[in-house]
Structure formats: C-alpha cells, structure tokens
C-alpha atoms as a PDB file:
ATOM      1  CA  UNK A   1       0.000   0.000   0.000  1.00  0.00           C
ATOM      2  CA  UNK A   2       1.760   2.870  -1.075  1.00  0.00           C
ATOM      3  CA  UNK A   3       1.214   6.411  -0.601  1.00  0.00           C
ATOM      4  CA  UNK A   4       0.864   6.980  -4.239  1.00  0.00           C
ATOM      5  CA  UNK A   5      -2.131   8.345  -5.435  1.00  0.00           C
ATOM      6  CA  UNK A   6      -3.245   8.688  -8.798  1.00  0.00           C
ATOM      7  CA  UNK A   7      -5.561  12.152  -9.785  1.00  0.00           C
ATOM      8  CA  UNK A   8      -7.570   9.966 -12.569  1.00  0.00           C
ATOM      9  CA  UNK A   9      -8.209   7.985  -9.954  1.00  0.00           C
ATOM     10  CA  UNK A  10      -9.545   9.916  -7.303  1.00  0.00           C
ATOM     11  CA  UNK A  11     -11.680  11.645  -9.699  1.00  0.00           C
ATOM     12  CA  UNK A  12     -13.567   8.992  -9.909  1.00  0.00           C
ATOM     13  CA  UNK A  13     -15.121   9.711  -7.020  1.00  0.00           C
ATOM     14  CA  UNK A  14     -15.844  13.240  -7.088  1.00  0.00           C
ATOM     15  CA  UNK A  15     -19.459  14.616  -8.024  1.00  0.00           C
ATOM     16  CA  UNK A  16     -20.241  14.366 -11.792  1.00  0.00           C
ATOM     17  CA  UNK A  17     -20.117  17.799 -13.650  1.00  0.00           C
ATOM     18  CA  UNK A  18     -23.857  18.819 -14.704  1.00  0.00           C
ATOM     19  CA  UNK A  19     -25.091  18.387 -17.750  1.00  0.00           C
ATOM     20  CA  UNK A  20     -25.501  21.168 -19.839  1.00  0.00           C
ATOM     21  CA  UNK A  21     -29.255  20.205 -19.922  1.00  0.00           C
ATOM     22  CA  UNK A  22     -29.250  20.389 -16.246  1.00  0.00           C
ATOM     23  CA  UNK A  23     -27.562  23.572 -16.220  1.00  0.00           C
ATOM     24  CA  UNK A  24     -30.682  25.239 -18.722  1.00  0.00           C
ATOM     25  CA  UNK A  25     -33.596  23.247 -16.906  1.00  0.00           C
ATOM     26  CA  UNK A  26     -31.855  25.114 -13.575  1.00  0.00           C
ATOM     27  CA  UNK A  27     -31.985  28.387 -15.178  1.00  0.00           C
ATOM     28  CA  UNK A  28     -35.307  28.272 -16.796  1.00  0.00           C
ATOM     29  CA  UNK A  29     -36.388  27.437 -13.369  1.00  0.00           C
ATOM     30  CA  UNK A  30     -34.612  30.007 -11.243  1.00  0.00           C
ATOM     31  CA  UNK A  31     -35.801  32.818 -13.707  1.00  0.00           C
ATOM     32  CA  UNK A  32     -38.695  31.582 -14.652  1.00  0.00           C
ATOM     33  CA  UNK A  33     -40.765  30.784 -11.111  1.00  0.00           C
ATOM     34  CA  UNK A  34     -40.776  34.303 -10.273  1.00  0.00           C
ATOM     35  CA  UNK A  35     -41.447  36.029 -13.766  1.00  0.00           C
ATOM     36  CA  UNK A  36     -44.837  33.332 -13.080  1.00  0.00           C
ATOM     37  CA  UNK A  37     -45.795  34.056  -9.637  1.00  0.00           C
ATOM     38  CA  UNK A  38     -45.094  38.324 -10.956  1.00  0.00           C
ATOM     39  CA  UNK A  39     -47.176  37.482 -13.743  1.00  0.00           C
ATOM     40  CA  UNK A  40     -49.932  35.799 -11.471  1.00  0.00           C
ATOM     41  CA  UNK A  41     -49.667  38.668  -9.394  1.00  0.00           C
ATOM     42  CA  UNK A  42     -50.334  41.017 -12.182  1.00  0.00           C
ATOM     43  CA  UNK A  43     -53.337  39.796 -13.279  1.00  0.00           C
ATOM     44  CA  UNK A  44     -54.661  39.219 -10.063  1.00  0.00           C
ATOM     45  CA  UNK A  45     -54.441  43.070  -9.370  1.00  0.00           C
ATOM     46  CA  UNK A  46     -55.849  43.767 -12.510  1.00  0.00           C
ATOM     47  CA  UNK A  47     -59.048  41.331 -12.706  1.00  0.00           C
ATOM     48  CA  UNK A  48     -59.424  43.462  -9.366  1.00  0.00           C
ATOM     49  CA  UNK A  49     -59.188  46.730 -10.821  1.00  0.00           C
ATOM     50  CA  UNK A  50     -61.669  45.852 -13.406  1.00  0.00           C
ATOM     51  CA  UNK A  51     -63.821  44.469 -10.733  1.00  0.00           C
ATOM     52  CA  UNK A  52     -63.432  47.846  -8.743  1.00  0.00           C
ATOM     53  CA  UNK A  53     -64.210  49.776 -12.184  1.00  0.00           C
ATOM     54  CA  UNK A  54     -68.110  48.996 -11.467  1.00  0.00           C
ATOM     55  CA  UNK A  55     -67.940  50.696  -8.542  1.00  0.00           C
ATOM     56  CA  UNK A  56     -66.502  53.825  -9.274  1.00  0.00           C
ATOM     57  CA  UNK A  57     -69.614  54.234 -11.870  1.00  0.00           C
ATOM     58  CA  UNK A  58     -70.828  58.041 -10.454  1.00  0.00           C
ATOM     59  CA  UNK A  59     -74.163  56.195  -9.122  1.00  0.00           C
ATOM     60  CA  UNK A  60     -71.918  53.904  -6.742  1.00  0.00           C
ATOM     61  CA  UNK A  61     -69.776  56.130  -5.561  1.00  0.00           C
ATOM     62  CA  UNK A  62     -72.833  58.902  -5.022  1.00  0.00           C
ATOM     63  CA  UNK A  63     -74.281  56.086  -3.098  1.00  0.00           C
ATOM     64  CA  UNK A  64     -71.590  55.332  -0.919  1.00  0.00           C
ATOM     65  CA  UNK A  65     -71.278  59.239  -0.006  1.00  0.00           C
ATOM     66  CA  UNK A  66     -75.063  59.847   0.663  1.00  0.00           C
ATOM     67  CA  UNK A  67     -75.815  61.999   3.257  1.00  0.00           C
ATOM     68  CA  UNK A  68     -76.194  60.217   6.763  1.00  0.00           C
ATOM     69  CA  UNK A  69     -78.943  62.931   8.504  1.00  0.00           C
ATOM     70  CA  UNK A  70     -79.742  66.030   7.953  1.00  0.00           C
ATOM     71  CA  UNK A  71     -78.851  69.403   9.907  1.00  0.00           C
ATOM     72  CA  UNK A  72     -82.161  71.979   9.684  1.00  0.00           C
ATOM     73  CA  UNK A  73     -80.912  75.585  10.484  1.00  0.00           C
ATOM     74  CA  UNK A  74     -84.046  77.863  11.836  1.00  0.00           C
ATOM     75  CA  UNK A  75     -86.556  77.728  13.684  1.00  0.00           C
ATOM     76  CA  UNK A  76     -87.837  74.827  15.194  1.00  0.00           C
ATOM     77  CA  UNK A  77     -91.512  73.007  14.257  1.00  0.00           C
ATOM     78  CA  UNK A  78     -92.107  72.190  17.797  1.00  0.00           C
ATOM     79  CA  UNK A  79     -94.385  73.558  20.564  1.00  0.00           C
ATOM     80  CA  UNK A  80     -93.292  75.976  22.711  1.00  0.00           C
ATOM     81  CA  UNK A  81     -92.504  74.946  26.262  1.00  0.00           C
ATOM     82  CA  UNK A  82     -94.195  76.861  29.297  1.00  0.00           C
ATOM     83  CA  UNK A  83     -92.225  78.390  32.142  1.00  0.00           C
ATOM     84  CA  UNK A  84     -92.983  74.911  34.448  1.00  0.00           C
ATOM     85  CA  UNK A  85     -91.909  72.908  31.509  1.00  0.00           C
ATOM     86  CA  UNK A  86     -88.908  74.046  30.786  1.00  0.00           C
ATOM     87  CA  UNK A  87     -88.069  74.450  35.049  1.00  0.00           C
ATOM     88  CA  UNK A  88     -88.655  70.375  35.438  1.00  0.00           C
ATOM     89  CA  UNK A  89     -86.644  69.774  32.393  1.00  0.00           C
ATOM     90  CA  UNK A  90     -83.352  71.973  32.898  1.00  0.00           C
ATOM     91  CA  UNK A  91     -83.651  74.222  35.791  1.00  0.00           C
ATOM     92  CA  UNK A  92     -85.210  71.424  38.449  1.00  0.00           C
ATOM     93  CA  UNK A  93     -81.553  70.439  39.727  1.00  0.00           C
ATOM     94  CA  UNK A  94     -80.217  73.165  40.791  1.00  0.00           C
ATOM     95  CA  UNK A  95     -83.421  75.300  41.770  1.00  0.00           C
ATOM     96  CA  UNK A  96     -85.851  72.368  43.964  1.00  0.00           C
ATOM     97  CA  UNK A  97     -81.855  71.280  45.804  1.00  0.00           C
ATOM     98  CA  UNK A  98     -80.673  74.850  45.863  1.00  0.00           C
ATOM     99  CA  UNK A  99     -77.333  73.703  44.775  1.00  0.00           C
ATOM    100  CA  UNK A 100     -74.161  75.928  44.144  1.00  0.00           C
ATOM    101  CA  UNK A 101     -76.169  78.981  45.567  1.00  0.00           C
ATOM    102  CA  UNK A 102     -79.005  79.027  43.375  1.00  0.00           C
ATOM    103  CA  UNK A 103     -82.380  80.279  45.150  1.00  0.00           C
ATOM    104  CA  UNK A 104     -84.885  77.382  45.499  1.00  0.00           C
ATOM    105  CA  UNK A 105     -88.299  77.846  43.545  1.00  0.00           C
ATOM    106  CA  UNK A 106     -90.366  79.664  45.913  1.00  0.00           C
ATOM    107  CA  UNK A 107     -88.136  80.863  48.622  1.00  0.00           C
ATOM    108  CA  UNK A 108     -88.962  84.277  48.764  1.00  0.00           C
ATOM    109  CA  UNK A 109     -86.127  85.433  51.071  1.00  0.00           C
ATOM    110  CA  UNK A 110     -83.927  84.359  48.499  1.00  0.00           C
ATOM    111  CA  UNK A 111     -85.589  85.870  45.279  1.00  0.00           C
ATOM    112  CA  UNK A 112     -85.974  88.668  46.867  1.00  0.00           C
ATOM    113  CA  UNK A 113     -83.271  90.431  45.846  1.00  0.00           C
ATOM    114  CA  UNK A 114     -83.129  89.364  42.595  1.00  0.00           C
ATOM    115  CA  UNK A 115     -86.595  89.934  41.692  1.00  0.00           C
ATOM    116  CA  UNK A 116     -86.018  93.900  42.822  1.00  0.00           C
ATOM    117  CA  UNK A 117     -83.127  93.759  39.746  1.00  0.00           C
ATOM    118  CA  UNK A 118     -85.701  93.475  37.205  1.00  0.00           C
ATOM    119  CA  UNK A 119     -86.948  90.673  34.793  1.00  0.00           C
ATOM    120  CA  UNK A 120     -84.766  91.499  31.655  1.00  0.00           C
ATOM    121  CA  UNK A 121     -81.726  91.182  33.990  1.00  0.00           C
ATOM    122  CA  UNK A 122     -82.968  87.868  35.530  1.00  0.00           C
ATOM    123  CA  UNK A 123     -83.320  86.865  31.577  1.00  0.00           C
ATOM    124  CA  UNK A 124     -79.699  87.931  30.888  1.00  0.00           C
ATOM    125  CA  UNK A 125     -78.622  85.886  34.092  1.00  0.00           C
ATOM    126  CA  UNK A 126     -80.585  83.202  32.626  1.00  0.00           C
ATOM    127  CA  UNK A 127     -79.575  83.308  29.270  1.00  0.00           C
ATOM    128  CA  UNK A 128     -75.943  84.242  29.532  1.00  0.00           C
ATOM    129  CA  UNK A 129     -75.069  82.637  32.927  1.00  0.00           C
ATOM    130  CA  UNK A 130     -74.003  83.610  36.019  1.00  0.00           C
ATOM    131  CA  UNK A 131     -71.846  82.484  38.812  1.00  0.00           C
ATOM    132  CA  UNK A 132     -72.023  78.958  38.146  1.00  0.00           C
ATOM    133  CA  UNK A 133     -74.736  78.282  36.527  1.00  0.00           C
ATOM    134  CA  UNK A 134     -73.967  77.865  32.066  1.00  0.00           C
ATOM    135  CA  UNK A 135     -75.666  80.321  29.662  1.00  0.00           C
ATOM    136  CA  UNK A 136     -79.133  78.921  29.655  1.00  0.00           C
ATOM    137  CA  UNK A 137     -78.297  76.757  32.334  1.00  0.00           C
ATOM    138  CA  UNK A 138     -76.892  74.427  30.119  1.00  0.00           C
ATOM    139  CA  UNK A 139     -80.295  73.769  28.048  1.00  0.00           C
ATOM    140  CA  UNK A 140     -81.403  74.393  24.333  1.00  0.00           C
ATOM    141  CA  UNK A 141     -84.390  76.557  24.631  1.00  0.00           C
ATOM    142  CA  UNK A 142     -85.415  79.401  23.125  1.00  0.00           C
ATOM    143  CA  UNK A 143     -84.464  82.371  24.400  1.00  0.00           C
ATOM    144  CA  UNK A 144     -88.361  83.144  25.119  1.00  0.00           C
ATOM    145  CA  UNK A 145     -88.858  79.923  26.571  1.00  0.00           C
ATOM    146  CA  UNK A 146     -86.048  80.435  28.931  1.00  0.00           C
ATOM    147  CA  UNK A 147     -87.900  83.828  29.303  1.00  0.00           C
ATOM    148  CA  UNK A 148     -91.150  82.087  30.154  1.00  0.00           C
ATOM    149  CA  UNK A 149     -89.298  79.805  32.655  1.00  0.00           C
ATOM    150  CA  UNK A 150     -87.362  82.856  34.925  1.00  0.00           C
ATOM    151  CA  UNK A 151     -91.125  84.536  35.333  1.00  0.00           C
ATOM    152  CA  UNK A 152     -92.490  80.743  36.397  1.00  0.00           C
ATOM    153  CA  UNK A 153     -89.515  80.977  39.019  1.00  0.00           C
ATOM    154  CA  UNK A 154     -89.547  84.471  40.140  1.00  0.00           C
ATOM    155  CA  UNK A 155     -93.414  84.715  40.484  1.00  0.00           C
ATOM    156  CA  UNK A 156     -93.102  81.686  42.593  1.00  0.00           C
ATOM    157  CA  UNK A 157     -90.433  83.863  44.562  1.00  0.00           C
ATOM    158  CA  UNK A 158     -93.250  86.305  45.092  1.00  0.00           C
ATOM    159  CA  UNK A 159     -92.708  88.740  41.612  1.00  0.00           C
ATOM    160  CA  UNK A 160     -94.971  89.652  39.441  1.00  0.00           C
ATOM    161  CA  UNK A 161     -94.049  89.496  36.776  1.00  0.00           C
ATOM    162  CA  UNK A 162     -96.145  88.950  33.112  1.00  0.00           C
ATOM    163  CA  UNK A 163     -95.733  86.623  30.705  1.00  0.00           C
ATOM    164  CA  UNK A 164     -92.949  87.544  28.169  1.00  0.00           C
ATOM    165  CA  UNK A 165     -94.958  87.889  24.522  1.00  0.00           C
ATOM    166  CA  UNK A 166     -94.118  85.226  22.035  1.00  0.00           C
ATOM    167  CA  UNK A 167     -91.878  86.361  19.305  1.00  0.00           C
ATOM    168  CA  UNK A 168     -93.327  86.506  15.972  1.00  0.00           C
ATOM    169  CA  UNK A 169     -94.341  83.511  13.638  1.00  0.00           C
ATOM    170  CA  UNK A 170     -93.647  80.933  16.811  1.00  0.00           C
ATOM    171  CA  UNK A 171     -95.906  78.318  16.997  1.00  0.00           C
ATOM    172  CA  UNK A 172     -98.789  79.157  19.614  1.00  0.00           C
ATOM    173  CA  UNK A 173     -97.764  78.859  23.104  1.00  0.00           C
ATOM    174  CA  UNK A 174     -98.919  76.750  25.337  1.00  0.00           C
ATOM    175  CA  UNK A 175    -100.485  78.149  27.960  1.00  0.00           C
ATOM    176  CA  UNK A 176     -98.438  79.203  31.199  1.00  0.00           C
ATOM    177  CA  UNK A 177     -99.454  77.632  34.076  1.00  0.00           C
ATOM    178  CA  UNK A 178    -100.155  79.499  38.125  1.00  0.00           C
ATOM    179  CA  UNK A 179     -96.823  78.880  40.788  1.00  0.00           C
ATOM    180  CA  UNK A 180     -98.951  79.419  43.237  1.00  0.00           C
ATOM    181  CA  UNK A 181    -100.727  76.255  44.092  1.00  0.00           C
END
C-alpha cells in the first residue's frame, strides 16, 4: 500500500459535472418561477381593478357618499314649552336642591333680591349665565322659553311678573301655568 495516489483515480469519485441540460432546466427554473408568480400577481391586481371599475360608476360612488342625517338651520316646528316645563326639564336640579347657591323655587327670602333687579336682567342671568350656573343653564331653549321659565320661578319667589310675549311667527304657546298652588 503505497502512498501513491493517482488524480484519474480519485476523480472517480468526485461529483459528476452537470449536464448542460441540467444547467438550462436550472436556469429556466430560477428565472422563470418568479417572472410566473409576478405574472400571477399582475393579473390578479388587474381582474381586481376591473372588478373595482363597477364601482366607481358616479351612481356607486354617489351612493356610498349619501348623506347620513340632515342638519335643519331655523326655527324649530315644535311647541313651545311653558315656564314649568322648561323648570322640570333643565332648571329642576339646581333650583328644587338649591345647589351651588341658586335660590330654590319659591323661597322668597332668596328671590328677593333678585326679583327687585328686574326681569330682563334675571333673563340675561338666565340666558348668559351667572356664577355657576352655564348660559341657559346648560339647556337648548329658546331664548323666550327660557324667558317664560325665569317669570315661572320668580313669580313663585313672590314677583310679578307677566308673561314675556311670544316672538313673531312661533308656533302658539302653550299656555303658562299658576306657581302658586
């Protein structure tokens, strides 16, 4: 056994050269897969595009941009609210508790000095705010409504003061009820 070794024979063993068919079929594959799945990818996008076409007709897209509600500006169609009304539905909290200093409906020790101000600046107190109460008390009445709702509270306060006159082409009042019970 000699050290000798022959190159033709180790050779032999070594990994065969490809084929020069091999060496195409490899290419065609490396190059080709992803010209395919681009391709694929291509038309894909497109058959969606064409599908998308439809609705971007004007009707479509008008109907995907429709208007949700509506906003009226103006006057409002409803009844007006009486004095009492509008008192148990925004000025009840802080008027029947006498929270945050406001006077409680009928206590004439505390209206007292407010009535002797006058009613328009009770109705700017009302309407604008004061102290801590918000501009209308935080409600969305009219500004006679709110109007109609100071009298209900000061004449229950002992004023006497008359019922503010409806402003022009309102729907008819409803009629104001007594405070004094």
């Amino acid at each position: 056994m000699s050290d000798n070794h022959h190159a033709s024979g180790h050779d032999s063993h070594a990994a065969p050269t490809p084929s020069a068919a091999k060496k195409v079929f490899n290419l065609v594959v490396l190059l080709g897969l992803p010209l395919i799945v681009v391709g694929s990818l291509v038309g894909y996008y497109k058959s969606q595009d064409s599908a998308q076409a439809g609705s971007m007709s004007e009707e479509a897209v008008t109907a995907r941009i429709q208007k949700v509600g509506m906003l009226q500006l103006g006057e409002s169609k409803r009844e007006l609210k009486t004095g009492e009304e509008v008192f148990k539905a925004q000025c009840t909290t802080c008027h029947t508790a006498g929270l945050l200093a406001a006077p409680k409906l009928g206590d004439a020790a505390a209206w007292g000095p407010r009535i002797a101000t006058g009613y328009e600046t009770l109705l700017h107190s009302a309407l604008k705010g004061k102290n801590a109460m918000t501009a209308q008390g935080g409600g969305a009445f009219s500004d006679y409504e709110v109007g109609r709702a100071v009298v209900y509270m000061a004449n229950a306060g002992g004023a006497k003061f008359a019922e503010p006159k409806a402003p022009e082409g309102a729907a008819a009042p409803a009629p104001a009820t007594s405070a004094a019970k």
